[in-house]
C-alpha atoms as a PDB file:
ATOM      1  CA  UNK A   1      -7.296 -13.842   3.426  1.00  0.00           C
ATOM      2  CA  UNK A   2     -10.048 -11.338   5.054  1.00  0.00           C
ATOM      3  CA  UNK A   3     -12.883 -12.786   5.853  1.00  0.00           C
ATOM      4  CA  UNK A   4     -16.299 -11.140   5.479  1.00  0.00           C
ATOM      5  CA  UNK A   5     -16.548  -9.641   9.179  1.00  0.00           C
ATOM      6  CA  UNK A   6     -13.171  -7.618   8.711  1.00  0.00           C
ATOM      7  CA  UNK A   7     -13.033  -4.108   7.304  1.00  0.00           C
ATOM      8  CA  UNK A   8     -11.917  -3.533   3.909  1.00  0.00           C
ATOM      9  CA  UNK A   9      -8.060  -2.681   4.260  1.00  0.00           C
ATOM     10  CA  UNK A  10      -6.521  -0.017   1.336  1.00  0.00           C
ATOM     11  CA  UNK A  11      -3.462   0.258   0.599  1.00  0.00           C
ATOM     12  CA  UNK A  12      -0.823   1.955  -1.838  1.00  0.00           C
ATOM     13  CA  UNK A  13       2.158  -0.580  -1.950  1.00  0.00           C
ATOM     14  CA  UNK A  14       1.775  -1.027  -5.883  1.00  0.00           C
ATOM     15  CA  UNK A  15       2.114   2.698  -5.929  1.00  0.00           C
ATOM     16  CA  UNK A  16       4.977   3.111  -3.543  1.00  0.00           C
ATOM     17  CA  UNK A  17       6.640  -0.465  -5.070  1.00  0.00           C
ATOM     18  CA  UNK A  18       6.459   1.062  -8.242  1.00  0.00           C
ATOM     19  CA  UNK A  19       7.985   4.671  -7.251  1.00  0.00           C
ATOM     20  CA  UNK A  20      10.441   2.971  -5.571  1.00  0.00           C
ATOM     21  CA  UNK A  21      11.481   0.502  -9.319  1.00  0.00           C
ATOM     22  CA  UNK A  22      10.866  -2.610  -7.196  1.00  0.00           C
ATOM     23  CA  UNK A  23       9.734  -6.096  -8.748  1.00  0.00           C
ATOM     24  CA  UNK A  24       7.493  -7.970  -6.555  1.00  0.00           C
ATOM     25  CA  UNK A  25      10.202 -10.435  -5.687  1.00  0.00           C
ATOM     26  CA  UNK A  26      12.404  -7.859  -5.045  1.00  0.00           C
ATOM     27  CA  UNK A  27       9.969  -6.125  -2.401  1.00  0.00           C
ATOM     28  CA  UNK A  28       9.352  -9.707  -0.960  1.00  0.00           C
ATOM     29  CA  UNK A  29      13.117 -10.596  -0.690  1.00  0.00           C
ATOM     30  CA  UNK A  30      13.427  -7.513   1.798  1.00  0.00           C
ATOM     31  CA  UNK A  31      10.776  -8.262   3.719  1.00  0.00           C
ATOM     32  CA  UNK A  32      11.080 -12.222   3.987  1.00  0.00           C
ATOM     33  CA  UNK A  33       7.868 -12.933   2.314  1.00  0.00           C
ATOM     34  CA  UNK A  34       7.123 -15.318  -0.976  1.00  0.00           C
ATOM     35  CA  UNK A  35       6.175 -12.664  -4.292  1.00  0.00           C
ATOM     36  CA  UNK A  36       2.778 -14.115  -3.984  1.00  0.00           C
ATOM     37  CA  UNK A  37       1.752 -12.117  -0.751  1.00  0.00           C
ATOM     38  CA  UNK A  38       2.918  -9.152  -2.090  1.00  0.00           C
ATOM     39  CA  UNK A  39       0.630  -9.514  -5.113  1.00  0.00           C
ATOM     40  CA  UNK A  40      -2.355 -10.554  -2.407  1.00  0.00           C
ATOM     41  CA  UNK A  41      -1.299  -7.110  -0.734  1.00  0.00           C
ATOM     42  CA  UNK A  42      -1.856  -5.006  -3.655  1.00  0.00           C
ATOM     43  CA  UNK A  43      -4.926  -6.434  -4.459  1.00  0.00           C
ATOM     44  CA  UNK A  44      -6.217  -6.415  -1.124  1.00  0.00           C
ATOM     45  CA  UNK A  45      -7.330  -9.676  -0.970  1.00  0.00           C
ATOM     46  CA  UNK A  46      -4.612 -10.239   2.159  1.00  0.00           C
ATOM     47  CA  UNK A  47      -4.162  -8.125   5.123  1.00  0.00           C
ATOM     48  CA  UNK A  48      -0.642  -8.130   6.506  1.00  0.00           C
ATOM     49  CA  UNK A  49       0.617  -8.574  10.333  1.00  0.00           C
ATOM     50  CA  UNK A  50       1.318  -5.658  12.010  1.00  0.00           C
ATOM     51  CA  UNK A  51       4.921  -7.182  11.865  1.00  0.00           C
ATOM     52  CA  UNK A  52       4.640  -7.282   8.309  1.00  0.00           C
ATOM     53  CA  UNK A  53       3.036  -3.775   7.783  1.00  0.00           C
ATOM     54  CA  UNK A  54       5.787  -2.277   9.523  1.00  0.00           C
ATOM     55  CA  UNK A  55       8.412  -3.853   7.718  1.00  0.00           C
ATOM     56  CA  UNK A  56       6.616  -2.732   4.410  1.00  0.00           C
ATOM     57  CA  UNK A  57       6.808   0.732   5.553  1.00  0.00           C
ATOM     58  CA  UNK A  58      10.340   0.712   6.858  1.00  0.00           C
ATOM     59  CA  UNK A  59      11.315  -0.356   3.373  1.00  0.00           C
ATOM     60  CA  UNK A  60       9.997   2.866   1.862  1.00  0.00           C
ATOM     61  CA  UNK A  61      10.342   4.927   4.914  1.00  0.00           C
ATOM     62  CA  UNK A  62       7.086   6.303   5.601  1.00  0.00           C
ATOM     63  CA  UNK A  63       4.362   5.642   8.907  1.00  0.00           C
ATOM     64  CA  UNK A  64       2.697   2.577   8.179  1.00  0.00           C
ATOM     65  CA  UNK A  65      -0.638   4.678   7.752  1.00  0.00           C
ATOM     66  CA  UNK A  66       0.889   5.651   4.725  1.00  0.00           C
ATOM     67  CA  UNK A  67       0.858   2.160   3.297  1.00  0.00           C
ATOM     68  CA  UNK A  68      -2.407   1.344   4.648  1.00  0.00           C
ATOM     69  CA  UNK A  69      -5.990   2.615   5.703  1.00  0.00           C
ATOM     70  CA  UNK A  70      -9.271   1.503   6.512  1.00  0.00           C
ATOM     71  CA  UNK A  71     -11.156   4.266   4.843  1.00  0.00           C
ATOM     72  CA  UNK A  72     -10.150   4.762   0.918  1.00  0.00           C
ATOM     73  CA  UNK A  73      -7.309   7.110  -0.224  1.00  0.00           C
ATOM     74  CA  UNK A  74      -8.009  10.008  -2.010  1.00  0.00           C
ATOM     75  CA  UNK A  75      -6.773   9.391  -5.756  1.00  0.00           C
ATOM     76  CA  UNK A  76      -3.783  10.974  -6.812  1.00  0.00           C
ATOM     77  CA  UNK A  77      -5.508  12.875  -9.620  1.00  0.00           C
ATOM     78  CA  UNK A  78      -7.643  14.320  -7.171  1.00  0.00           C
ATOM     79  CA  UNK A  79      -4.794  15.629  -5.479  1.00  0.00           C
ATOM     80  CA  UNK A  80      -2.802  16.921  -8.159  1.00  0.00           C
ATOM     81  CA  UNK A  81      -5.622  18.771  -9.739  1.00  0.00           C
ATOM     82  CA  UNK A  82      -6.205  22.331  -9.679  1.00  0.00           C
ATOM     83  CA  UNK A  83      -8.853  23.575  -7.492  1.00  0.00           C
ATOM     84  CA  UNK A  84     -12.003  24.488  -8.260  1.00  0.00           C
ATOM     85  CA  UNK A  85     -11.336  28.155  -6.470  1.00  0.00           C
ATOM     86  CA  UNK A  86      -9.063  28.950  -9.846  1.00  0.00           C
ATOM     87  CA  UNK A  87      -5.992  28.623  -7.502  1.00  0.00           C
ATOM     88  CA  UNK A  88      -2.965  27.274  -9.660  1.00  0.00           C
END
């Protein structure tokens, strides 16, 4: 768990979990870790090891910065939407 002193870690492994049509279990099986801390990843209410964050982002082959930030990502929506300049 992060205590109050720590910065607010972000992630996207739902997102990435999800693209990738991986349960939970399934995402904790391949990383050696119980379902549970995946589920206290997502939510951020756990911040992994770097051990454990680089495993994560071996499984979907990205940089673990990918996975994980300390300053919010930029929603998807954001980034798929046209901009306001009128370019398509």
């Amino acid at each position: 768990m992060q205590n109050n002193d720590s910065p607010q870690l972000h992630n996207r492994l739902a997102l990435f979990r999800a693209e990738a049509g991986l349960s939970r279990k399934e995402l904790a099986d391949r990383v050696a870790v119980n379902p549970q801390t995946i589920g206290f990843l997502e939510r951020g209410s756990y911040g992994p090891s770097l051990e454990l964050g680089l495993k994560l982002a071996a499984v979907f082959g990205v940089p673990v910065e990918t996975l994980f930030s300390l300053t919010p990502f930029q929603s998807l929506a954001s980034q798929l939407a046209p901009s306001s300049r009128g370019e398509m």
